[in-house]
C-alpha atoms as a PDB file:
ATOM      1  CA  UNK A   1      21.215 -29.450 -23.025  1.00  0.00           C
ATOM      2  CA  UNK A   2      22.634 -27.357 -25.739  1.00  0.00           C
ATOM      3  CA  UNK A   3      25.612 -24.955 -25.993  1.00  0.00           C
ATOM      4  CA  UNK A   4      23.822 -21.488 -27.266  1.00  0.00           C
ATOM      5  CA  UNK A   5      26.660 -18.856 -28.815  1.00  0.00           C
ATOM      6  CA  UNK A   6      25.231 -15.667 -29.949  1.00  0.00           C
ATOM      7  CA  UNK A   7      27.024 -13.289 -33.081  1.00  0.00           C
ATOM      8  CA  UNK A   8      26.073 -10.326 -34.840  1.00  0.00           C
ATOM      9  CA  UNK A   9      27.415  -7.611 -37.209  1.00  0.00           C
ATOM     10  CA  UNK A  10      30.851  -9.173 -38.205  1.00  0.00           C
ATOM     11  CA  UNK A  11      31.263  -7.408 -41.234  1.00  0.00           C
ATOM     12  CA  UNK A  12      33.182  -9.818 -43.101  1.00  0.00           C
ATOM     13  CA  UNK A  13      35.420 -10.475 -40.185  1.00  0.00           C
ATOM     14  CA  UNK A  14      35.873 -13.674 -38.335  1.00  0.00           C
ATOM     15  CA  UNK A  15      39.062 -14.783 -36.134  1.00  0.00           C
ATOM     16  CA  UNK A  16      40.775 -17.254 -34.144  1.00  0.00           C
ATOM     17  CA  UNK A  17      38.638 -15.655 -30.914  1.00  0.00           C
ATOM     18  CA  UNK A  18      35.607 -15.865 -32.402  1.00  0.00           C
ATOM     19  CA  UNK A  19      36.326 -19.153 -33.764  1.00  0.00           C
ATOM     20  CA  UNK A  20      37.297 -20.765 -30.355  1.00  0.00           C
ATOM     21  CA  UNK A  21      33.690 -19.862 -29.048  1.00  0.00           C
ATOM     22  CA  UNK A  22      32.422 -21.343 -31.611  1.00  0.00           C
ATOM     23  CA  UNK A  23      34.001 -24.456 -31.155  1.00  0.00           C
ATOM     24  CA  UNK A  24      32.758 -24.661 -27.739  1.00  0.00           C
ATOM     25  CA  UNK A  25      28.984 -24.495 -29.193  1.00  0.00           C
ATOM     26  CA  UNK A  26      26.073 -26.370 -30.142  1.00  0.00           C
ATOM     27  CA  UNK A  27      24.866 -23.656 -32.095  1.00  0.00           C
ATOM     28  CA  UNK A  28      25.652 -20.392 -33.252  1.00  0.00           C
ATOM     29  CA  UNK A  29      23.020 -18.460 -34.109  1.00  0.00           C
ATOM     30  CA  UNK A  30      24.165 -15.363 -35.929  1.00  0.00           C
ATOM     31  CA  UNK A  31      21.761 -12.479 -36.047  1.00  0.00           C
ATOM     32  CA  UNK A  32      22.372 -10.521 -39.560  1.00  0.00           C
ATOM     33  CA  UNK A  33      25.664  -8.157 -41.144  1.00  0.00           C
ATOM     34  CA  UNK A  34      27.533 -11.088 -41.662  1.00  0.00           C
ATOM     35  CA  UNK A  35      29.239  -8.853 -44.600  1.00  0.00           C
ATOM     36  CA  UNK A  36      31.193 -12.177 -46.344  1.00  0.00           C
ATOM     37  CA  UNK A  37      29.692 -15.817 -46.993  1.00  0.00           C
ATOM     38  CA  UNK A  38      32.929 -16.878 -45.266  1.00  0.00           C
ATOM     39  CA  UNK A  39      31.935 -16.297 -42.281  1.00  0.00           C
ATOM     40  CA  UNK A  40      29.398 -18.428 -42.598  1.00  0.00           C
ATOM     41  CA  UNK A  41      31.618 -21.281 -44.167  1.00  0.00           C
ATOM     42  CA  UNK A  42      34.007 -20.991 -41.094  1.00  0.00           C
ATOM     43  CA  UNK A  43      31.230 -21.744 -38.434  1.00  0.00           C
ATOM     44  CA  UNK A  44      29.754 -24.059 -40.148  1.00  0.00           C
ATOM     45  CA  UNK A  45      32.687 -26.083 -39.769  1.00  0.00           C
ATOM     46  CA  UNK A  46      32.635 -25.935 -36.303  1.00  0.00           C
ATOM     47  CA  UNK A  47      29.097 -25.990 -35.033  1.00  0.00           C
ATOM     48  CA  UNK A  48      25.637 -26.130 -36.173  1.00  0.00           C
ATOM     49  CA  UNK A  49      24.837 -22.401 -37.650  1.00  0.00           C
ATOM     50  CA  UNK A  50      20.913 -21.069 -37.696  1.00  0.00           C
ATOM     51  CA  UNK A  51      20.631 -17.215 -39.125  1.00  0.00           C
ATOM     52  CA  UNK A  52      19.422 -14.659 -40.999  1.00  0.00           C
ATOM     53  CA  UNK A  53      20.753 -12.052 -43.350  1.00  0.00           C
ATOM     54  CA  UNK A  54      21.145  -8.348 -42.776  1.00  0.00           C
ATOM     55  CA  UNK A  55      21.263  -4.879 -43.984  1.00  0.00           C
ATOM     56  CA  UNK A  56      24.238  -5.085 -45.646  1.00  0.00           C
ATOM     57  CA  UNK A  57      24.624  -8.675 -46.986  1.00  0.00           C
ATOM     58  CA  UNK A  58      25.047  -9.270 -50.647  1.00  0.00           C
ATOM     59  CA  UNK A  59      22.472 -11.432 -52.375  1.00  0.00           C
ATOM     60  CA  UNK A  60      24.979 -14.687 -52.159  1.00  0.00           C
ATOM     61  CA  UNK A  61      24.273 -13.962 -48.499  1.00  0.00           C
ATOM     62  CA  UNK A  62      20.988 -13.470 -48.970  1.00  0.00           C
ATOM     63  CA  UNK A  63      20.411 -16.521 -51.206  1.00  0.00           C
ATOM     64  CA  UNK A  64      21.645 -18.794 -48.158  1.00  0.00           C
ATOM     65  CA  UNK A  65      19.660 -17.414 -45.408  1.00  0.00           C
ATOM     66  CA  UNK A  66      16.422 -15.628 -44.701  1.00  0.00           C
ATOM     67  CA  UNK A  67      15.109 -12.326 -42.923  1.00  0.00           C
ATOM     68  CA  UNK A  68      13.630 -13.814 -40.229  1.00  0.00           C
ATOM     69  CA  UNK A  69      13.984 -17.357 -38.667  1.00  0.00           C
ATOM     70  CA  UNK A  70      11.424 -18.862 -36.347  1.00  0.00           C
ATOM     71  CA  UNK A  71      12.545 -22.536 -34.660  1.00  0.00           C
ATOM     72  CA  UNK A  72      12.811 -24.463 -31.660  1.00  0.00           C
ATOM     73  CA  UNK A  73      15.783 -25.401 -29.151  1.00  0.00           C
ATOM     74  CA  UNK A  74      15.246 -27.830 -26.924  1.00  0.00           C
ATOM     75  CA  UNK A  75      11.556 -27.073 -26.077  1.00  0.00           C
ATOM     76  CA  UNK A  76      12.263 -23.497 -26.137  1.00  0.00           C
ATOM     77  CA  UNK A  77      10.760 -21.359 -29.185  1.00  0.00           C
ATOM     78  CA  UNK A  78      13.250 -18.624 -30.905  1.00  0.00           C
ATOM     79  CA  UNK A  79      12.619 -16.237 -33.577  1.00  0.00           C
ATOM     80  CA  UNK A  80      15.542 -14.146 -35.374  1.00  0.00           C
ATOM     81  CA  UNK A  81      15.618 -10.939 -37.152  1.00  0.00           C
ATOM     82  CA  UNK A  82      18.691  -8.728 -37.876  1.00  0.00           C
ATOM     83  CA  UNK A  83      16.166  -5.161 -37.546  1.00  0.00           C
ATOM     84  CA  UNK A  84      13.952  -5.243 -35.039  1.00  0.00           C
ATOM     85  CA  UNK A  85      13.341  -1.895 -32.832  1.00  0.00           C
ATOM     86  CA  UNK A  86      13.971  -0.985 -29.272  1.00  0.00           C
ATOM     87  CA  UNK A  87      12.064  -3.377 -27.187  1.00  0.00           C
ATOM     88  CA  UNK A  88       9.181  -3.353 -27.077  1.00  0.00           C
ATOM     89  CA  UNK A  89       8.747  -0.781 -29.722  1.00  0.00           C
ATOM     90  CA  UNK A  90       9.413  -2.888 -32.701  1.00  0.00           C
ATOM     91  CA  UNK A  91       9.080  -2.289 -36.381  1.00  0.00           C
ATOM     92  CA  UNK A  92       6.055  -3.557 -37.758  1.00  0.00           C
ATOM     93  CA  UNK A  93       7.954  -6.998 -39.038  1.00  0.00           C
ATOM     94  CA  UNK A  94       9.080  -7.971 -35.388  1.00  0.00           C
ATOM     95  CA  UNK A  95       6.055  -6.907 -34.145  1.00  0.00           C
ATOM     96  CA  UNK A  96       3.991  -9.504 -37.006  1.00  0.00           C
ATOM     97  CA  UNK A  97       6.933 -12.101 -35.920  1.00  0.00           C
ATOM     98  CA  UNK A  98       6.039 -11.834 -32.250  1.00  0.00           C
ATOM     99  CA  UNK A  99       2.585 -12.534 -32.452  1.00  0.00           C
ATOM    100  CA  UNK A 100       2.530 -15.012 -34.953  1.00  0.00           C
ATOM    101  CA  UNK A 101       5.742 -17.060 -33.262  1.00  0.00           C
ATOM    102  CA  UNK A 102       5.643 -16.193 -29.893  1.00  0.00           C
ATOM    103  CA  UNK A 103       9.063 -16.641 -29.411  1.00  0.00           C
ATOM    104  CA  UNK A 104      10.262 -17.221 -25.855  1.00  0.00           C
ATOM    105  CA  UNK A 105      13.636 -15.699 -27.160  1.00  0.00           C
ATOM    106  CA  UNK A 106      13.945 -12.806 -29.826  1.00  0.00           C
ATOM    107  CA  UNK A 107      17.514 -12.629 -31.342  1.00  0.00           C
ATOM    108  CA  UNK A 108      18.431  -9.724 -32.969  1.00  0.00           C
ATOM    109  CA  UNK A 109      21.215  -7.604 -34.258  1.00  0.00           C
ATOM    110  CA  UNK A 110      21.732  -3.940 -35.897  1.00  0.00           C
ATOM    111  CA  UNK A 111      22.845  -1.375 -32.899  1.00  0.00           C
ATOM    112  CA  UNK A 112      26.085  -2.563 -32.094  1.00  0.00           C
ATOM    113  CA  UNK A 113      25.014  -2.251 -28.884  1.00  0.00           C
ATOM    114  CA  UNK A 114      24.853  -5.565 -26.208  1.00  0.00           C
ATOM    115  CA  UNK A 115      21.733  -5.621 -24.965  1.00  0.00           C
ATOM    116  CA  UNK A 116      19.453  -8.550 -23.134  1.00  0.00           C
ATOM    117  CA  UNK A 117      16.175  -7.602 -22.037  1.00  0.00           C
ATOM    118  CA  UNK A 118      12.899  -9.096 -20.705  1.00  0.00           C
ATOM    119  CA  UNK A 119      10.368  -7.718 -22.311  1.00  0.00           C
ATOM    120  CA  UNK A 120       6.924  -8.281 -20.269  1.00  0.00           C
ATOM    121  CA  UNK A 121       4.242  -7.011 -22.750  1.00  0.00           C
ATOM    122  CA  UNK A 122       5.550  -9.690 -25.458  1.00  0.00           C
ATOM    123  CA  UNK A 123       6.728 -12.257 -22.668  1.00  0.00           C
ATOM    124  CA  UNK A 124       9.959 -12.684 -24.813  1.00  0.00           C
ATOM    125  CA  UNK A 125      13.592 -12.252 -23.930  1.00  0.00           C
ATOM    126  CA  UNK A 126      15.505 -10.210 -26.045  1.00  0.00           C
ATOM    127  CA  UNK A 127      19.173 -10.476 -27.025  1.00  0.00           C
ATOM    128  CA  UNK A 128      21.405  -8.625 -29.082  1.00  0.00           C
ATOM    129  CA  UNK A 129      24.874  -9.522 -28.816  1.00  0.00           C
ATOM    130  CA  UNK A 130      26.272  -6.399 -30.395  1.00  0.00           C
ATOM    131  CA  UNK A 131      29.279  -6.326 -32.418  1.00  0.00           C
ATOM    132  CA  UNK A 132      31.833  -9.176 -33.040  1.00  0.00           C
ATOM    133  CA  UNK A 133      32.846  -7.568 -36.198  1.00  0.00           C
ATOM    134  CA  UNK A 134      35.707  -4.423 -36.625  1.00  0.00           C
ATOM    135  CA  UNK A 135      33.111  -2.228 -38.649  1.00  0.00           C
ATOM    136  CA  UNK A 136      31.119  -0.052 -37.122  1.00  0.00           C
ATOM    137  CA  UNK A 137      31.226   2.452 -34.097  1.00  0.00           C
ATOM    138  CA  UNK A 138      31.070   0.118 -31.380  1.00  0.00           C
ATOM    139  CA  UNK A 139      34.209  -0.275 -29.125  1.00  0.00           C
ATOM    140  CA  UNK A 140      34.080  -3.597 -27.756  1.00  0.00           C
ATOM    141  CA  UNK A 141      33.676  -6.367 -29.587  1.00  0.00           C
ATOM    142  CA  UNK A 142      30.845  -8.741 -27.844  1.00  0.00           C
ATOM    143  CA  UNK A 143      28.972 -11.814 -28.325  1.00  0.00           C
ATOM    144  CA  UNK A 144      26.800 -14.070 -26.021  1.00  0.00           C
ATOM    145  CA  UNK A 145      26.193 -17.182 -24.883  1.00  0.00           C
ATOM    146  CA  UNK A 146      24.117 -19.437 -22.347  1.00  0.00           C
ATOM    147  CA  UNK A 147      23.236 -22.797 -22.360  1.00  0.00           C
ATOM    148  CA  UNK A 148      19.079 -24.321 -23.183  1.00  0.00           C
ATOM    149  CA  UNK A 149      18.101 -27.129 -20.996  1.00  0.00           C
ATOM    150  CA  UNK A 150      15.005 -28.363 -22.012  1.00  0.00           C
ATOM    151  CA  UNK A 151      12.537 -24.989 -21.339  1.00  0.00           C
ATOM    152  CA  UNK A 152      15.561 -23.548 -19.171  1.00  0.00           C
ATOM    153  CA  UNK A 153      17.799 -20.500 -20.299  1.00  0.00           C
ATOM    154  CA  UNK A 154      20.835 -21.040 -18.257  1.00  0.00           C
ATOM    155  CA  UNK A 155      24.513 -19.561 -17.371  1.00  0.00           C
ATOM    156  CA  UNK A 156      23.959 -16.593 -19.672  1.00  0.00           C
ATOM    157  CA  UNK A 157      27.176 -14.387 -19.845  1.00  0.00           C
ATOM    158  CA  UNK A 158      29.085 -11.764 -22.022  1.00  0.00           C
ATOM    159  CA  UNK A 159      31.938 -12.415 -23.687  1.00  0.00           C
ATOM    160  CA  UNK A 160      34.068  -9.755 -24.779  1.00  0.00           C
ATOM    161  CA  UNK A 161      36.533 -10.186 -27.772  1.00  0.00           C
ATOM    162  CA  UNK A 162      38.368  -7.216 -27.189  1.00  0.00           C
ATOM    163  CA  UNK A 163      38.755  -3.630 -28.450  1.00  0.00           C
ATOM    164  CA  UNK A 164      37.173  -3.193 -32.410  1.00  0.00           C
ATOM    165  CA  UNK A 165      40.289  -1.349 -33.364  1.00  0.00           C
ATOM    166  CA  UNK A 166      42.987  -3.016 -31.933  1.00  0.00           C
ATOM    167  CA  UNK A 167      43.263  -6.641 -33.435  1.00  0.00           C
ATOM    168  CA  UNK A 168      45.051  -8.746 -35.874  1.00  0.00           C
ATOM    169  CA  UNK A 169      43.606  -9.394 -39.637  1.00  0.00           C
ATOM    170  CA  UNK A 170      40.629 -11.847 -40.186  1.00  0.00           C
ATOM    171  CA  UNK A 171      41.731 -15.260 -41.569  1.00  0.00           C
END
């Protein structure tokens, strides 16, 4: 069984919150906007770290991840992409992704906005964890996380790092 945390969009910023979550994980699988190679550092620390660059990420960024990344935990199959549409109408990159992984999970990030979703034409769940970062026009800060037990997504919840605006400097 494996401890699953979810992040997206922290825009440079990453905290004791964030950090005790991570802790507590496995993995943490961070889906794009990371904004500072920092962030990366920090959780890499702490837990094994799988994920893929964004829209905004610098080419130092870029240089030590990917746009998309397609691997297995436990027996299930994931596939990451930081842009990837409204399910199930996906840009033409997710869509390729889909049908040449067939991910049972598809982790993405971008909106801001929380969002898990089954998606039955593609048979894949998608999450988006929204916003853990202070940039951006979200108002709560959110990531997720569940637990992987062999081909079993389980415990899946929300957790909500409080208000964007309201918190203490990054470390």
């Amino acid at each position: 069984m494996k401890k699953i945390l979810i992040i997206s969009d922290t825009h440079g910023y990453i905290d004791d919150v964030i950090l005790k979550y991570v802790k507590q994980a496995d993995e943490v699988w961070h889906a794009g906007d990371i904004g500072k190679i920092k962030v990366l550092d920090q959780i890499e620390k702490l837990s094994q770290l799988k994920s893929v660059y964004g829209n905004i990420d610098n080419h130092v960024i870029r240089s030590s991840t990917c746009e998309t990344n397609s691997f297995f935990c436990e027996k299930v199959k994931i596939s990451m992409i930081h842009i990837a549409g409204k399910p199930p109408y996906y840009n033409q990159i997710t869509k390729k992704l889909i049908e040449i992984e067939k991910p049972k999970i598809l982790v993405y990030g971008h909106s801001h906005i929380l969002k898990v979703k089954f998606d039955k034409k593609n048979d894949v769940l998608c999450i988006n964890p929204g916003a853990a970062g202070r940039h951006g026009f979200h108002h709560k800060r959110t990531m997720v996380r569940f637990e992987i037990n062999q081909s079993s997504i389980e415990n899946m919840e929300i957790i909500e790092l409080g208000e964007r605006s309201r918190l203490p400097e990054s470390v």
